[in-house]
Protein backbone atom coordinates (compact mmCIF):
# COMPACT_ATOMS: atom_id res chain seq x y z
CA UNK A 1 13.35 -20.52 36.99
CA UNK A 2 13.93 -20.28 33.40
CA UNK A 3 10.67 -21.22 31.93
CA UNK A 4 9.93 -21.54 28.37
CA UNK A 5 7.69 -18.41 28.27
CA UNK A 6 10.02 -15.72 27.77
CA UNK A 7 8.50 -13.06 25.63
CA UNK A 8 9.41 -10.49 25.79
CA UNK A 9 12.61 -11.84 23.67
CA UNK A 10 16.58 -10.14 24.62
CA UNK A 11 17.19 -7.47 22.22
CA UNK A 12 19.79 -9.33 20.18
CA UNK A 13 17.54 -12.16 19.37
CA UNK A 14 15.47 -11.32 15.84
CA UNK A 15 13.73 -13.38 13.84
CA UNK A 16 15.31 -12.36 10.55
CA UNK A 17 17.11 -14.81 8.81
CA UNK A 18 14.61 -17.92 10.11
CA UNK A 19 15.06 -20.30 6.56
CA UNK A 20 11.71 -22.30 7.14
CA UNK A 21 9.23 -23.30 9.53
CA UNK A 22 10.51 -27.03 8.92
CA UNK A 23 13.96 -25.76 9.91
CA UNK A 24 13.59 -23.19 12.00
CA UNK A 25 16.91 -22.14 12.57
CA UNK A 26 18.18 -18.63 13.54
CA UNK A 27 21.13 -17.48 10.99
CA UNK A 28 21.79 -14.02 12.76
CA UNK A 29 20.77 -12.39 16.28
CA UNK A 30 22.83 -14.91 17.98
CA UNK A 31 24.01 -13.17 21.61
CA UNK A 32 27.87 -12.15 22.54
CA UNK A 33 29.85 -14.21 24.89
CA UNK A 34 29.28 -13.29 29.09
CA UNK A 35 31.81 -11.19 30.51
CA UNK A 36 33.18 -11.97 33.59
CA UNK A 37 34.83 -9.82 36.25
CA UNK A 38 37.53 -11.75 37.91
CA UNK A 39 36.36 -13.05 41.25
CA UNK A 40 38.63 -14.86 43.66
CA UNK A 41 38.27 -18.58 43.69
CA UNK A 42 36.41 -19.08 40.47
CA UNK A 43 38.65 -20.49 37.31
CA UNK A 44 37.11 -17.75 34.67
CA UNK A 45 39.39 -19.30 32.06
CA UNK A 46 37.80 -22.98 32.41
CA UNK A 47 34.35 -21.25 32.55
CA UNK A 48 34.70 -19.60 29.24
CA UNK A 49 36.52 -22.80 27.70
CA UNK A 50 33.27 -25.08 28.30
CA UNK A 51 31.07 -21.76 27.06
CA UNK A 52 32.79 -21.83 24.07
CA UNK A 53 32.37 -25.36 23.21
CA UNK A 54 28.97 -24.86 23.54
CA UNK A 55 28.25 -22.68 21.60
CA UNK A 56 30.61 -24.24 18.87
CA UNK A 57 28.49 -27.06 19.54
CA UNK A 58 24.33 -25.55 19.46
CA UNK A 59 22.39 -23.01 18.36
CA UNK A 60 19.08 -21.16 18.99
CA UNK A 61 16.16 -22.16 17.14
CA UNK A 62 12.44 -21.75 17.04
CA UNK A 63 10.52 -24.74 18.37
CA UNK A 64 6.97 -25.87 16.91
CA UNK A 65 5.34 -24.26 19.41
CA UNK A 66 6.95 -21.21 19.00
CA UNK A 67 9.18 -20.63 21.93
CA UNK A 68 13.08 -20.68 21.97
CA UNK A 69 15.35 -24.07 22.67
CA UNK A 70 18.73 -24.65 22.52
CA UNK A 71 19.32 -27.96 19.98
CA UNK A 72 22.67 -29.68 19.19
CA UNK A 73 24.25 -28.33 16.05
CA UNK A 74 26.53 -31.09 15.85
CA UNK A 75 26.80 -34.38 17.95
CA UNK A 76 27.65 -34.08 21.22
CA UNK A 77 29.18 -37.07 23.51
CA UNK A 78 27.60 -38.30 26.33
CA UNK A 79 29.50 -36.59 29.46
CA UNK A 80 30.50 -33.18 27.79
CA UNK A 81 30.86 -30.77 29.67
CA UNK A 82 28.28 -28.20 28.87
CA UNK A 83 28.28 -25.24 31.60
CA UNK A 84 30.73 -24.79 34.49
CA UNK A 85 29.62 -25.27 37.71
CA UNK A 86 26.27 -23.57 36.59
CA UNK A 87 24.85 -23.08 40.37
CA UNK A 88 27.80 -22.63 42.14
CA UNK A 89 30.69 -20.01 39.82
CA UNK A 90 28.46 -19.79 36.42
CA UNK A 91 26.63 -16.47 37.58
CA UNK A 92 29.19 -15.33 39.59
CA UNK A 93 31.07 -11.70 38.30
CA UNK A 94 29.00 -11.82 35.33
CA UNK A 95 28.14 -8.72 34.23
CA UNK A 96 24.62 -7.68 34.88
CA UNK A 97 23.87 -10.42 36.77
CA UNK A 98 22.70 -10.23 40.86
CA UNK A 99 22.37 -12.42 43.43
CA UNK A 100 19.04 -11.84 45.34
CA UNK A 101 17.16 -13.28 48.38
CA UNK A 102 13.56 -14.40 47.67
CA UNK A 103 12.73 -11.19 49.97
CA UNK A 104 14.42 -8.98 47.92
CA UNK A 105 13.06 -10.74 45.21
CA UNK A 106 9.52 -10.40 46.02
CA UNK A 107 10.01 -6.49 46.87
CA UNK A 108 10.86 -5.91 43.20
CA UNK A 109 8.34 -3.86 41.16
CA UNK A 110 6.62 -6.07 39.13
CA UNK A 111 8.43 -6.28 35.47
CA UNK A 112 12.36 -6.42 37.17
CA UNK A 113 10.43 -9.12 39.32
CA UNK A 114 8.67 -10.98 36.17
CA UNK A 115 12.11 -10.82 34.69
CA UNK A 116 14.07 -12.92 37.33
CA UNK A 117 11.03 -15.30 37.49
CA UNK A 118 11.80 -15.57 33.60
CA UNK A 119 15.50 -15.77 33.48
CA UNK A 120 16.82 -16.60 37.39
CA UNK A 121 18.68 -19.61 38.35
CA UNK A 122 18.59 -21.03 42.12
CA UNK A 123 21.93 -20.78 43.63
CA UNK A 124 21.04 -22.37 46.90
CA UNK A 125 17.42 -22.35 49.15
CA UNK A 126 16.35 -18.81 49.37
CA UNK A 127 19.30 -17.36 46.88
CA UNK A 128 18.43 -16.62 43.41
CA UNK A 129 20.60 -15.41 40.68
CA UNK A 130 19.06 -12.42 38.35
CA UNK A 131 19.32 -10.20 35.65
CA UNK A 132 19.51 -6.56 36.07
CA UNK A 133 17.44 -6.25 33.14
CA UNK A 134 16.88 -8.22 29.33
CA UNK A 135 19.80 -6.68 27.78
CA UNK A 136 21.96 -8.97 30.43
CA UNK A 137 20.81 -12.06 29.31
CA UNK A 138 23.36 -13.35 26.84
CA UNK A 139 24.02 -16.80 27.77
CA UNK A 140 22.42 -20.18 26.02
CA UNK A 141 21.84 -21.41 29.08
CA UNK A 142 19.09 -19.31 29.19
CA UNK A 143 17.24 -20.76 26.76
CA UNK A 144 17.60 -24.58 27.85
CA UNK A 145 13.84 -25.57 28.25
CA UNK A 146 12.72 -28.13 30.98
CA UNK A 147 11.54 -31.76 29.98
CA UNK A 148 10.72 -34.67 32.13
CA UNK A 149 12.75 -36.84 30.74
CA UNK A 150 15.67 -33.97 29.84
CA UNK A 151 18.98 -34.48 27.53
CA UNK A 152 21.38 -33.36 30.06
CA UNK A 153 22.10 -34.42 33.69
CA UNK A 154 24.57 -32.91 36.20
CA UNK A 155 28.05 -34.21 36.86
CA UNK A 156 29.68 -34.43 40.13
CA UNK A 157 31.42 -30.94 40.05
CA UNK A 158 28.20 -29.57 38.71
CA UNK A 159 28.52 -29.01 35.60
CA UNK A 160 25.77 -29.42 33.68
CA UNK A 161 26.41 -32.21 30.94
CA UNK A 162 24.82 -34.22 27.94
CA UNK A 163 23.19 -36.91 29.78
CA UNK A 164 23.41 -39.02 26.57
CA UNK A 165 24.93 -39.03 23.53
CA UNK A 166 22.95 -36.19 21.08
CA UNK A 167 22.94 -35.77 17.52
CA UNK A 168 22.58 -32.78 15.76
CA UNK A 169 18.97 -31.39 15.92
CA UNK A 170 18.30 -33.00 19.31
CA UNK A 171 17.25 -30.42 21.65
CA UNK A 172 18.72 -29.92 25.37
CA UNK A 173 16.58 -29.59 28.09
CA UNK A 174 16.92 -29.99 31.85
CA UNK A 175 14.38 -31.10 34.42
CA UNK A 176 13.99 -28.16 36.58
CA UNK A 177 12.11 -29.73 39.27
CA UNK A 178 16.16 -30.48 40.27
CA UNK A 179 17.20 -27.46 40.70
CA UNK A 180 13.68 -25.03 41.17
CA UNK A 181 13.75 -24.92 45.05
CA UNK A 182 12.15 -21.16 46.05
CA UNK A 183 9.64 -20.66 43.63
CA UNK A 184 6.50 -23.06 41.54
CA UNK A 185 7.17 -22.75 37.59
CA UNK A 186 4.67 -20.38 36.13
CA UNK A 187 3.86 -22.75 33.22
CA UNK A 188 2.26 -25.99 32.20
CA UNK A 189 4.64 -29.20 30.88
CA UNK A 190 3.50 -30.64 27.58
CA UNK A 191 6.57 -32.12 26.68
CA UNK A 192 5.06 -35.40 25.89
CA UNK A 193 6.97 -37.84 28.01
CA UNK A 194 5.46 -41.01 30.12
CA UNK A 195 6.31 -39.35 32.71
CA UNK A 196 5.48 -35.88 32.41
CA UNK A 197 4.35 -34.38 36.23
CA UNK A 198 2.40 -30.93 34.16
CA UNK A 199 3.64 -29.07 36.64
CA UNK A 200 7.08 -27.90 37.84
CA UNK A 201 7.11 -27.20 41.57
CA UNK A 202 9.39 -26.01 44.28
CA UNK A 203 9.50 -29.64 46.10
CA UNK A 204 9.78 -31.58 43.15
CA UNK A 205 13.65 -31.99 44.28
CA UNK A 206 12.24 -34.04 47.14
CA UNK A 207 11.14 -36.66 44.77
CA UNK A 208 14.46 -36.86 43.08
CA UNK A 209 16.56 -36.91 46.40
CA UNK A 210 16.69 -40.79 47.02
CA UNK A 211 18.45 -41.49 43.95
CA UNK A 212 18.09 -39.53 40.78
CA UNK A 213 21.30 -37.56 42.05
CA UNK A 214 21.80 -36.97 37.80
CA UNK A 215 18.91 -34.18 38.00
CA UNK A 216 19.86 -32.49 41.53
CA UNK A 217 23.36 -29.64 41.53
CA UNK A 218 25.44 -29.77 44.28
CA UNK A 219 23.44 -27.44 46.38
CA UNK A 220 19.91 -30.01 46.38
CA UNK A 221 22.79 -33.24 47.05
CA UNK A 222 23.56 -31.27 50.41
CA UNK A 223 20.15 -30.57 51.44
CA UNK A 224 19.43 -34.59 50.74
C-alpha cells in the first residue's frame, strides 16, 4: 500500500541540497542499500544485483505537488529488470522488515499501523509485508508512486520491470490496483490519465484479471 502520502519522511531523506523547484532533484539524503539476512531459497546475490542497477539507474526527487517519486536518471530499456521478485523474495530477511496478517495488522496501535498502511507491500491475500518502524525503510521501491497508466509492468518471474522504454526524467510508477488486494488506498488519483479510476481499491485486481496480466505479480495470476 505504498501511497504517495508519506509524511512523515525516513530520517535519511532531507531536503538540503534540492537545486531548484524546476529541477527538483535531491543531491544528498539518498538511503543505504537493504541488508539481507540469508534465507534459504532466495538468490540474495541476484536480488542485490538488480537493486544496484537501480539505483545506478534513478534517483529521488521532489514532484510538483510536493510528494516523493522515483524518476529515471538515465534511460532505461524496456524489459529491465527493476526489483527481484518484489512480492515473492524482495521483503524477505530484510532487515526491519515483518510479515503480518491483516489481523495482526489491524491490532497495531495506531502510528506502527499508519506506518504499514504507508510503506507495506501485499505478499499474498491477507499477508502484508511491514516496517518495524521509518528508520527501516531504505529501499526506492518505496517511493514508486501509482499511476493509471504506470511506467513499469511485471515480468513473468515477477520482477517488476520498465514497461517501456524511459528516458531520463521520466518518472516510474506502478498501478497498484494490481497488486493492493487487503486494504482500499487512503488517497485520491490525480495523475491525469484517460483513464484514471480516482480511487485505488482492494478489487481493482479483478478488473485486470482477464488480461492485463502486465499489472498483476504472481500471487493475483494464481488467484485469476
Amino acid at each position: 500500500m505504498k501511497t504517495p502520502t508519506r509524511a512523515p519522511e525516513p530520517p535519511w531523506f532531507s531536503t538540503a541540497g534540492v537545486e531548484s523547484r524546476r529541477s527538483e532533484r535531491f543531491t544528498d539524503g539518498q538511503p543505504s542499500e537493504p541488508r539481507w539476512a540469508p534465507v534459504a531459497g532466495v538468490d540474495v546475490a541476484a536480488r542485490l544485483a538488480v537493486e544496484r542497477g537501480l539505483r545506478a539507474h534513478t534517483e529521488l526527487r521532489r514532484r510538483p505537488d510536493g510528494e516523493t517519486g522515483l524518476f529515471a536518471a538515465l534511460p532505461i530499456a524496456a524489459g529491465t529488470s527493476l526489483i527481484h521478485r518484489w512480492h515473492d523474495d524482495y521483503y524477505r530477511g530484510m532487515a526491519g522488515w515483518a510479515l503480518l496478517t491483516v489481523a495482526e495488522i489491524d491490532a497495531l496501535p495506531e502510528a506502527p499501523r499508519a506506518l504499514v498502511h504507508r510503506y507495506g507491500l501485499d505478499e499474498d491475500f491477507g499477508a502484508v509485508w511491514g516496517p518495524e518502524d521509518v528508520a527501516s525503510v531504505t529501499t526506492y521501491d518505496n517511493f514508486i508512486n501509482h499511476a493509471c497508466e504506470p511506467s513499469l509492468a511485471y515480468d513473468a518471474a515477477g520482477d517488476v520491470v520498465a514497461g517501456r522504454e524511459l528516458r531520463a526524467g521520466d518518472e516510474l510508477t506502478l498501478d497498484y490496483g494490481g497488486f493492493t488486494v487487503n486494504y482500499d488506498e487512503r488517497f485520491a488519483c490525480n495523475c491525469g490519465a484517460a483513464t484514471c479510476r480516482a480511487r485505488v481499491t482492494r478489487r481493482d485486481w479483478r478488473a485486470f484479471a482477464a488480461g492485463d496480466g502486465w499489472r498483476l505479480p504472481p500471487f493475483v495470476r494464481r488467484r485469476r
